[in-house]
C-alpha atoms as a PDB file:
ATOM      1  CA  UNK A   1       0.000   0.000   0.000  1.00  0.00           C
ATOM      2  CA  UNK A   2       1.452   3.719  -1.009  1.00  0.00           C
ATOM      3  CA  UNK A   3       0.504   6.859   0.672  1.00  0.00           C
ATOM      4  CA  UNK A   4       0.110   9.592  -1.703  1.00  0.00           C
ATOM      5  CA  UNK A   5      -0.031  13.767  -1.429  1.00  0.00           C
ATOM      6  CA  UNK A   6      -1.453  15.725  -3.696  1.00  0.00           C
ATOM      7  CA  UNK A   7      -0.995  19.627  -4.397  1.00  0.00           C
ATOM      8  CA  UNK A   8      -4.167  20.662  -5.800  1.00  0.00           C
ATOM      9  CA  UNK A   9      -4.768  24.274  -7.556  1.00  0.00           C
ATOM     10  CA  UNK A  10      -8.618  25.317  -8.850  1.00  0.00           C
ATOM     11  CA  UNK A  11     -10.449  27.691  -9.252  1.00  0.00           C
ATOM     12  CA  UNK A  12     -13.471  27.567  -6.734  1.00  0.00           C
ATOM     13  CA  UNK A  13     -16.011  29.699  -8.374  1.00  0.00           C
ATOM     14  CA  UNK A  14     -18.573  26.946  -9.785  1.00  0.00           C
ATOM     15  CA  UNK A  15     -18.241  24.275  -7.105  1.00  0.00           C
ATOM     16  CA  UNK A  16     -19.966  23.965  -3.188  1.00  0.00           C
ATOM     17  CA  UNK A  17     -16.833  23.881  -1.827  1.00  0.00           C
ATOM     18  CA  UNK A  18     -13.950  21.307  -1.177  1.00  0.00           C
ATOM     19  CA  UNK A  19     -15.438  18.560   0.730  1.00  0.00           C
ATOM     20  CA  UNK A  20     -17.851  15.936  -0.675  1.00  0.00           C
ATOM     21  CA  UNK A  21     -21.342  16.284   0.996  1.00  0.00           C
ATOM     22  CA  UNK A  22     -24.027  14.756  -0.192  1.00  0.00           C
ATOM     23  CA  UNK A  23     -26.759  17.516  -0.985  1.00  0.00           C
ATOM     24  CA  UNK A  24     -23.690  19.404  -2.752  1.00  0.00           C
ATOM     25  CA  UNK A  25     -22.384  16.857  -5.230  1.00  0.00           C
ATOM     26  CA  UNK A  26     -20.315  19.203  -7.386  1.00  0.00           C
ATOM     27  CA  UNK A  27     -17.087  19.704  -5.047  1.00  0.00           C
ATOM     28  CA  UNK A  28     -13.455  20.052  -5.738  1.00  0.00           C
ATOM     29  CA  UNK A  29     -13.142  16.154  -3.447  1.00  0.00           C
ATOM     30  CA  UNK A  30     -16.014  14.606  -5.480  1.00  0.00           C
ATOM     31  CA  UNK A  31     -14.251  15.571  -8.718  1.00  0.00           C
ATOM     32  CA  UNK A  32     -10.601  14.451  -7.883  1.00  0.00           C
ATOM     33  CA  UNK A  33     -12.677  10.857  -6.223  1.00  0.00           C
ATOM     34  CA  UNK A  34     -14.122  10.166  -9.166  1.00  0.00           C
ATOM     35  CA  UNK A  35     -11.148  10.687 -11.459  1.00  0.00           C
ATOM     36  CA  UNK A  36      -9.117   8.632  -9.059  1.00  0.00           C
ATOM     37  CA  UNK A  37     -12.223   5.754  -8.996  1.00  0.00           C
ATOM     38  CA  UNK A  38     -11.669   5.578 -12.742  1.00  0.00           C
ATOM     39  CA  UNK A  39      -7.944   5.407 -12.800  1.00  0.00           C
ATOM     40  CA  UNK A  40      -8.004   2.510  -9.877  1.00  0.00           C
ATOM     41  CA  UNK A  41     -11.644   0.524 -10.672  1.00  0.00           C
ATOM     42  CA  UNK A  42     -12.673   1.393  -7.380  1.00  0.00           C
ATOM     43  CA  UNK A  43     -13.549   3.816  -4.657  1.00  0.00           C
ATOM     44  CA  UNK A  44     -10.855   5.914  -3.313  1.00  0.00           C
ATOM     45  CA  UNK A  45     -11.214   8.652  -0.721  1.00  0.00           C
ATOM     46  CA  UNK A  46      -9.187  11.103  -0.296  1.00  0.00           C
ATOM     47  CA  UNK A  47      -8.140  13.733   2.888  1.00  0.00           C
ATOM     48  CA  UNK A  48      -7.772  16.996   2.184  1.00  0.00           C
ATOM     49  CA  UNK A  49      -5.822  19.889   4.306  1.00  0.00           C
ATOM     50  CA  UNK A  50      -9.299  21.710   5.517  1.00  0.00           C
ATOM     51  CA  UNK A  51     -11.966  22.617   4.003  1.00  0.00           C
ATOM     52  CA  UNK A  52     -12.551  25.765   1.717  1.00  0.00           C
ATOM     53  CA  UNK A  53     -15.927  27.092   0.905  1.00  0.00           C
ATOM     54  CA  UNK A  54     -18.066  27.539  -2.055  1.00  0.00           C
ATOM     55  CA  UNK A  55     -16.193  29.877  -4.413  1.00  0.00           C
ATOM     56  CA  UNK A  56     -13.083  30.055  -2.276  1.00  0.00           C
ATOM     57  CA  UNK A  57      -9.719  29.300  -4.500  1.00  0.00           C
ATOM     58  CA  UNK A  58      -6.502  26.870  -4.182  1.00  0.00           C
ATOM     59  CA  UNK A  59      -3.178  27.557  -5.661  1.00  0.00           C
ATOM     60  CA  UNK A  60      -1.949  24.835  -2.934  1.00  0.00           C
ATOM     61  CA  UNK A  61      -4.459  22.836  -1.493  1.00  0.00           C
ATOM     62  CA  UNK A  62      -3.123  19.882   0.017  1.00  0.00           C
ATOM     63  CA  UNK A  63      -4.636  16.022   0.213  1.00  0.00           C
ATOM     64  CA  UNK A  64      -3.556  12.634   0.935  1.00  0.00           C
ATOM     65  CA  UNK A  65      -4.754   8.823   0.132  1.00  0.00           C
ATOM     66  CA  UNK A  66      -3.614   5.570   0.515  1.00  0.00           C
ATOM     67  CA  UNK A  67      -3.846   3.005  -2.992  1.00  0.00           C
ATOM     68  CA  UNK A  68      -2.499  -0.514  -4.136  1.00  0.00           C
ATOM     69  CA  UNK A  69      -0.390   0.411  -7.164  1.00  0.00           C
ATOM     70  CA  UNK A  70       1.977   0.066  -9.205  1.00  0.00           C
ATOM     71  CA  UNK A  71       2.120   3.703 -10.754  1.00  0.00           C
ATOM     72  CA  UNK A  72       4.361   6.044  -9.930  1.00  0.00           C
ATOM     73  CA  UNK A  73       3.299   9.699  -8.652  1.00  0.00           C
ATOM     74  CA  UNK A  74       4.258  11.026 -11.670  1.00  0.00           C
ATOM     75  CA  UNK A  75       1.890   8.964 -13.917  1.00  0.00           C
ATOM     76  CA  UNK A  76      -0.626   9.560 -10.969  1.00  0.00           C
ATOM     77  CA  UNK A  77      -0.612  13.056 -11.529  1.00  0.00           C
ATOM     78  CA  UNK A  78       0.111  12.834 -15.679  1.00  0.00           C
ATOM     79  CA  UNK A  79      -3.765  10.666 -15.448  1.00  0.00           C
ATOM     80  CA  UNK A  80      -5.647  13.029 -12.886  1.00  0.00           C
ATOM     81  CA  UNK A  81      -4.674  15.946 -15.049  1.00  0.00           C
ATOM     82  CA  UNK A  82      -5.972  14.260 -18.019  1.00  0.00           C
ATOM     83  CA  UNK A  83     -10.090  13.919 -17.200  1.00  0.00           C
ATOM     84  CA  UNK A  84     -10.124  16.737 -14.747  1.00  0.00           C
ATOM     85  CA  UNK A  85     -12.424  19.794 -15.593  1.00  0.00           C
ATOM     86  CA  UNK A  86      -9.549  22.488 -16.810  1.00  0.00           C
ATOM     87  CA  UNK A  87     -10.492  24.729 -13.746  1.00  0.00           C
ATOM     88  CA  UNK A  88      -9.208  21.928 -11.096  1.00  0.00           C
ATOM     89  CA  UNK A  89      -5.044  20.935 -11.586  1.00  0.00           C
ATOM     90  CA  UNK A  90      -2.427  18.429  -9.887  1.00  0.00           C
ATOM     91  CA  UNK A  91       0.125  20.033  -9.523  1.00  0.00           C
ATOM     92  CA  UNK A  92       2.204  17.789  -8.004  1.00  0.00           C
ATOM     93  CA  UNK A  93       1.702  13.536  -6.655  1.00  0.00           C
ATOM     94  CA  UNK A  94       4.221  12.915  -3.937  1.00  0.00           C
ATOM     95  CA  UNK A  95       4.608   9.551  -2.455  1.00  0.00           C
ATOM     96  CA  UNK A  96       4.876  10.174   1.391  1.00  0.00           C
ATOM     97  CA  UNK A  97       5.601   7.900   4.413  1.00  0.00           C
ATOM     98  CA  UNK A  98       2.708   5.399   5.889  1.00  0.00           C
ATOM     99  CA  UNK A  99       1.521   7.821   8.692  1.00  0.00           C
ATOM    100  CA  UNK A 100       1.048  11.226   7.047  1.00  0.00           C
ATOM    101  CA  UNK A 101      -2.208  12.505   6.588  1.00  0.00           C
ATOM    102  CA  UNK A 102      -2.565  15.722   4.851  1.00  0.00           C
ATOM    103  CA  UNK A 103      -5.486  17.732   7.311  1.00  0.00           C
ATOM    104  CA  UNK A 104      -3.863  15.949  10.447  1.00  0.00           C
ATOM    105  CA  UNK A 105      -0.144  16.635  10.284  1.00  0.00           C
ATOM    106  CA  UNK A 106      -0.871  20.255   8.663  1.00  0.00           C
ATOM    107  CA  UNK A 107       1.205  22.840  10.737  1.00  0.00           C
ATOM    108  CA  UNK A 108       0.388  26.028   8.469  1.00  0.00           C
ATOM    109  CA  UNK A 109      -1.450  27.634   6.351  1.00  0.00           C
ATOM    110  CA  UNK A 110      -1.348  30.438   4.250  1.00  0.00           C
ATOM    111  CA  UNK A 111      -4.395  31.842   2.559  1.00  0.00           C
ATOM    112  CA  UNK A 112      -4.448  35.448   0.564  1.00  0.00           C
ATOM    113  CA  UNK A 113      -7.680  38.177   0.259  1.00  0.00           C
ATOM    114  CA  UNK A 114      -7.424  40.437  -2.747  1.00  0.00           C
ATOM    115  CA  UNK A 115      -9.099  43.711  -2.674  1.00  0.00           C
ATOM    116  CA  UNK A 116      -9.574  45.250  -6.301  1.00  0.00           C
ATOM    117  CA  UNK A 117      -8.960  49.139  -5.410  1.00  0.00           C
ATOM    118  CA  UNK A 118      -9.724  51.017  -8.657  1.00  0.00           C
ATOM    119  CA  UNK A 119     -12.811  52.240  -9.590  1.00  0.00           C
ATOM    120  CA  UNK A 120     -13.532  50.187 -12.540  1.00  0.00           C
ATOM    121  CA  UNK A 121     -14.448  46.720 -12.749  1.00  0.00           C
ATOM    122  CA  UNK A 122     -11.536  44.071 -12.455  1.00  0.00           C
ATOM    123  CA  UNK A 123     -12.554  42.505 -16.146  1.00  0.00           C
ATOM    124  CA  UNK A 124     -10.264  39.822 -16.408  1.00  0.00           C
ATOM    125  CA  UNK A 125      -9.502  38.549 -12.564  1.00  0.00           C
ATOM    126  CA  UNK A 126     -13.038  39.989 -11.306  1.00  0.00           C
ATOM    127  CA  UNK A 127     -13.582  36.016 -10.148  1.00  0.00           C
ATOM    128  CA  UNK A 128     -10.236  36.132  -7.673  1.00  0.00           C
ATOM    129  CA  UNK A 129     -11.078  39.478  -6.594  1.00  0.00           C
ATOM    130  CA  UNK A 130     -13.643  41.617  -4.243  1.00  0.00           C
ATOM    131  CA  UNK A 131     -14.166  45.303  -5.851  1.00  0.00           C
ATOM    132  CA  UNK A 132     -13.809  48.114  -3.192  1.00  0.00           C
ATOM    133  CA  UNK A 133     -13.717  50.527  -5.894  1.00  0.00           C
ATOM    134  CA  UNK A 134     -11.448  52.967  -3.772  1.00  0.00           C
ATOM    135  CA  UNK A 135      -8.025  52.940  -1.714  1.00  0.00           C
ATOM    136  CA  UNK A 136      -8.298  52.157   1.921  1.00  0.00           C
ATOM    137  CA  UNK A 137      -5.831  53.288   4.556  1.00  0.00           C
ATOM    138  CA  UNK A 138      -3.613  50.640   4.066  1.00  0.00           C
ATOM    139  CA  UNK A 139      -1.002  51.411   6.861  1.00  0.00           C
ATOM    140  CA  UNK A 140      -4.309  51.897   9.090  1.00  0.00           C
ATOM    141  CA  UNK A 141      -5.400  48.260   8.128  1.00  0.00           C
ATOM    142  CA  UNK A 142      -1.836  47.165   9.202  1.00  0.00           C
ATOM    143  CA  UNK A 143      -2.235  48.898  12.689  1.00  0.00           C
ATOM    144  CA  UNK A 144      -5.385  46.711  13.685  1.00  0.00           C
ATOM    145  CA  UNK A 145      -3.375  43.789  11.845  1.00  0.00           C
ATOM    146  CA  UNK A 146      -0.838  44.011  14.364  1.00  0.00           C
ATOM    147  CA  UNK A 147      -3.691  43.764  17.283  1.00  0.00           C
ATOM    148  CA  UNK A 148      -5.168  40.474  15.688  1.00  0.00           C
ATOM    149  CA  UNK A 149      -2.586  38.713  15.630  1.00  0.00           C
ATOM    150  CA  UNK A 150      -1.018  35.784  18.081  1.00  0.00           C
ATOM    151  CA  UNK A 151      -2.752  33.419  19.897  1.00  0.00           C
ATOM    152  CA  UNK A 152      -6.611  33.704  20.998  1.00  0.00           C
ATOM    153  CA  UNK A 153      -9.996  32.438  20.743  1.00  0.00           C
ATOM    154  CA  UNK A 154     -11.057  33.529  17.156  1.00  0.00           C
ATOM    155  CA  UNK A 155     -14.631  32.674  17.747  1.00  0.00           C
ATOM    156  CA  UNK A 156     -15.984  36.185  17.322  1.00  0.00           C
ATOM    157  CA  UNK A 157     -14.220  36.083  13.961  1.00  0.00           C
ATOM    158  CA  UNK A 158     -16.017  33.203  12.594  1.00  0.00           C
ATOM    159  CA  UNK A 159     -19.495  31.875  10.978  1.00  0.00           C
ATOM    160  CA  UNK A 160     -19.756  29.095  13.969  1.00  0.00           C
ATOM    161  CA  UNK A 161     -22.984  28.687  15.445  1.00  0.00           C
ATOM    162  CA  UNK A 162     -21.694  26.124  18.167  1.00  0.00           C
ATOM    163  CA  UNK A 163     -18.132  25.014  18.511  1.00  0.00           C
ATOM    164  CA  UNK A 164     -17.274  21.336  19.976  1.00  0.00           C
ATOM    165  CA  UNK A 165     -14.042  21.874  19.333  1.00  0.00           C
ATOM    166  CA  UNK A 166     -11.438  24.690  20.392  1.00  0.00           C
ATOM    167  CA  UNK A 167     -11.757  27.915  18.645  1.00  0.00           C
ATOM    168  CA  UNK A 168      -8.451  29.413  19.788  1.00  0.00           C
ATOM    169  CA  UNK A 169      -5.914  29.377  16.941  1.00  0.00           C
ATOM    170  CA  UNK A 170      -2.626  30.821  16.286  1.00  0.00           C
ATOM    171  CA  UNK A 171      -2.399  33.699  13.780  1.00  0.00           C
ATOM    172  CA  UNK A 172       1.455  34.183  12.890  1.00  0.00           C
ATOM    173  CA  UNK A 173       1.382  37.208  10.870  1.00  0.00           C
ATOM    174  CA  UNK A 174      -1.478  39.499   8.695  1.00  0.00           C
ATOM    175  CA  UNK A 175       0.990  41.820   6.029  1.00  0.00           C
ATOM    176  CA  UNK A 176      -1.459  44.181   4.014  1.00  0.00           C
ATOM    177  CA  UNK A 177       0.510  44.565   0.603  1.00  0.00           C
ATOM    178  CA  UNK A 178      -0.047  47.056  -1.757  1.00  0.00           C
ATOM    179  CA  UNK A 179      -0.137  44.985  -5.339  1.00  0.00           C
ATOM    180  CA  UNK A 180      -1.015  47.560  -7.790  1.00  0.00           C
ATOM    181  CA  UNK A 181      -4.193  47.400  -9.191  1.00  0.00           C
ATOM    182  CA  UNK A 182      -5.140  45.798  -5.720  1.00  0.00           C
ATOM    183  CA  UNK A 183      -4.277  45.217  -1.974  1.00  0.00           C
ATOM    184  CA  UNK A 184      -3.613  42.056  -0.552  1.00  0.00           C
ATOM    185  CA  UNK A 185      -4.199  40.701   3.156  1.00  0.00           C
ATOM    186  CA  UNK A 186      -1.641  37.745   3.750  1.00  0.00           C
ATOM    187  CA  UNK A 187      -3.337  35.894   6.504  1.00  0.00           C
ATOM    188  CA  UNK A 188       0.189  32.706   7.838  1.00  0.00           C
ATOM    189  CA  UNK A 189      -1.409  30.840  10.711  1.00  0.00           C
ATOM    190  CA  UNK A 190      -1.796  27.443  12.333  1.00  0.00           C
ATOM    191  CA  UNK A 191      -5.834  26.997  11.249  1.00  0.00           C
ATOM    192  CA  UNK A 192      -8.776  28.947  10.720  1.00  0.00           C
ATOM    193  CA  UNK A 193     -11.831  28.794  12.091  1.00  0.00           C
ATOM    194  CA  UNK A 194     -15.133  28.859   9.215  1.00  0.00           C
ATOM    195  CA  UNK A 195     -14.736  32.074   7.304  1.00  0.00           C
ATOM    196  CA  UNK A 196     -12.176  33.523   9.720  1.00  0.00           C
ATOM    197  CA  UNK A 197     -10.378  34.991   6.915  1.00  0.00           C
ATOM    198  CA  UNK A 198     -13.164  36.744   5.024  1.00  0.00           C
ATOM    199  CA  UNK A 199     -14.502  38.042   8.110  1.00  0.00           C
ATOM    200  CA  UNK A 200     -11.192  39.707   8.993  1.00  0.00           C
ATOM    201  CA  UNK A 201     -10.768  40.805   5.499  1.00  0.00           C
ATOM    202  CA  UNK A 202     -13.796  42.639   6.179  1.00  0.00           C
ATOM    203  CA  UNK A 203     -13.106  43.942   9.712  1.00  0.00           C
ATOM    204  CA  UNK A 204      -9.948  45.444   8.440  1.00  0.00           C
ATOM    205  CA  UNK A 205     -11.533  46.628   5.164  1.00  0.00           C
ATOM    206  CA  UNK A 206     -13.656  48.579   7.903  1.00  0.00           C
ATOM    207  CA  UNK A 207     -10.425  50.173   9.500  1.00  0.00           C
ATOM    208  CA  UNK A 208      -9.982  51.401   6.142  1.00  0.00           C
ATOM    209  CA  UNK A 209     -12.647  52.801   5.133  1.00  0.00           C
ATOM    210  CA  UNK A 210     -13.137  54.738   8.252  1.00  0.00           C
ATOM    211  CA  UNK A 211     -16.211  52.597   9.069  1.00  0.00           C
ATOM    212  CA  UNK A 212     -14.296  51.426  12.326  1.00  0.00           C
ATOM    213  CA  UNK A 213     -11.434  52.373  14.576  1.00  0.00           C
ATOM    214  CA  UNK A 214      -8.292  50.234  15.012  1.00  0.00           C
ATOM    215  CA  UNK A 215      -8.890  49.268  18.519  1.00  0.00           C
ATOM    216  CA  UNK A 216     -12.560  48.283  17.553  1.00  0.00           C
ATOM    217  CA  UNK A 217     -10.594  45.794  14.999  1.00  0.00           C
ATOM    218  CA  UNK A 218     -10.099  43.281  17.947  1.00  0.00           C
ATOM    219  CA  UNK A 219     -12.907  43.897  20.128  1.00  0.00           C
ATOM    220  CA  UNK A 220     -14.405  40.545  19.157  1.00  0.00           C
ATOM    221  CA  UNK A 221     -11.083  38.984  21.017  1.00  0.00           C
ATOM    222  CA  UNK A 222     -12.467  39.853  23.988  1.00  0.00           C
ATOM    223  CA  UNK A 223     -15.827  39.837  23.583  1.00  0.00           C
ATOM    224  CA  UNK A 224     -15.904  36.836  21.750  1.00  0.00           C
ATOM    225  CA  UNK A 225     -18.836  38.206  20.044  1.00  0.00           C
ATOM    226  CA  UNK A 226     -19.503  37.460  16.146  1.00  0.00           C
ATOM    227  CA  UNK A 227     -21.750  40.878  16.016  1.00  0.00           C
ATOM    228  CA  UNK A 228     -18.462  42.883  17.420  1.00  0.00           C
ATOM    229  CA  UNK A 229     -15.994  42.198  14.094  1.00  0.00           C
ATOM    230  CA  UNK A 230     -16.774  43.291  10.533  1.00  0.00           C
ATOM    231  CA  UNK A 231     -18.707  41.732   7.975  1.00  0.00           C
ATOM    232  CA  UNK A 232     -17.903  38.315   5.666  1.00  0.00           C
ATOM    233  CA  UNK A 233     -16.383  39.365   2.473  1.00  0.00           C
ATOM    234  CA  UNK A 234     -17.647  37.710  -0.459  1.00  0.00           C
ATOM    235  CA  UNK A 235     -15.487  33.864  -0.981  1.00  0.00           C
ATOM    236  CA  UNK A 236     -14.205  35.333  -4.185  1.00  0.00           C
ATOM    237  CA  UNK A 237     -11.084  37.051  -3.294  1.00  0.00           C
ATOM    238  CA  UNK A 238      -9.724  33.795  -0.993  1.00  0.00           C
ATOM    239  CA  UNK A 239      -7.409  31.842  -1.852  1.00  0.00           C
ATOM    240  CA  UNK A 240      -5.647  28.927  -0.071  1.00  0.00           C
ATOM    241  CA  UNK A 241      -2.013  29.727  -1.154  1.00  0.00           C
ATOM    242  CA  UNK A 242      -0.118  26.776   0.645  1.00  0.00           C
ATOM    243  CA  UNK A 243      -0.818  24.308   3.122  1.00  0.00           C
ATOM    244  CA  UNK A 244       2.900  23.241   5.348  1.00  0.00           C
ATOM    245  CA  UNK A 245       4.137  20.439   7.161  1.00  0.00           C
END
């Protein structure tokens, strides 16, 4: 038996989401399972890094599985590639020791939110990107950055109605980069919580746009409160960039 990783890129915009579920057949996992049934003549499952939401984007999504074969991982990868839709791509099949699993050993992640700043329509990446359609504060935004980050209970920055689990996470570093045509929030931490980074996007768009002052940025820390941080920004401008080990 081989144990297999896979880097996964795709483009999120037409599917529910990562994971398989089964009233939301059309997911990134269902796709890859089903080229990967073909390929072996039977059922394969497959763990993925974490799970990103409808219309959230990969450049690095990360999953593992375990198969009887005698292919290598780069005929693995050469096959997936060939009868996936052209909006989902292997980048790279890694054969990895017995014991790793790709959402259990995962020790970082780093996910990016692109603003679009100008006041014209983004026509050609308006898919990877959320229109603000002016230029926020950006050294502002990086002052309530600062305040978010470290270790704490994130749970006022998330879509959780009940957690069963712990909420507290470990955000390493937010950097608000001016790209151009756009500015980007580089979100490096240990997990995030459902929609944690599009609800911070938003809570530091607020900062700056004025809408909110930079302490107000982390009230929900202490609160704990979901009503207390900034809205969800639409799933667009996510992407997972990389997933470490």
């Amino acid at each position: 038996m081989k144990n297999f990783k896979l880097t996964v890129a795709y483009d999120g915009t037409r599917y529910s989401g990562w994971q398989r579920q089964g009233n939301a057949p059309n997911t990134v996992q269902g796709r890859i399972e089903a080229v990967l049934g073909e390929i072996f003549g039977h059922k394969i499952e497959i763990h993925g890094s974490g799970r990103t939401d409808a219309g959230v984007h990969a450049l690095g999504q990360t999953a593992s599985f375990a198969a009887e074969t005698r292919l290598s991982p780069d005929e693995l990868r050469v096959g997936l590639n060939r009868y996936l839709p052209q909006d989902i791509a292997v980048t790279a099949v890694e054969e990895m020791p017995e014991r790793f699993h790709a959402r259990l050993l995962a020790r970082r992640k780093t996910y990016v939110y692109r603003l679009w700043i100008r006041d014209w329509p983004d026509v050609f990446g308006r898919r990877f990107t959320y229109g603000v359609g002016a230029m926020p504060n950006a050294e502002e935004m990086r002052l309530a950055a600062e305040r978010l980050t470290g270790r704490h209970d994130f749970i006022g920055y998330s879509s959780l109605k009940k957690a069963k689990k712990s909420t507290v996470r470990t955000l390493e570093s937010i950097r608000v980069e001016d790209a151009g045509d756009e500015l980007r929030l580089v979100f490096i931490g240990d997990g995030f919580l459902y929609n944690m980074a599009r609800i911070i996007s938003g809570t530091l768009l607020e900062v700056g746009l004025g809408k909110r002052d930079i302490p107000g940025a982390a009230r929900a820390l202490t609160t704990l409160d979901r009503a207390d941080a900034g809205p969800t920004l639409p799933a667009c401008g996510l992407t997972l960039v990389s997933v470490e080990y």
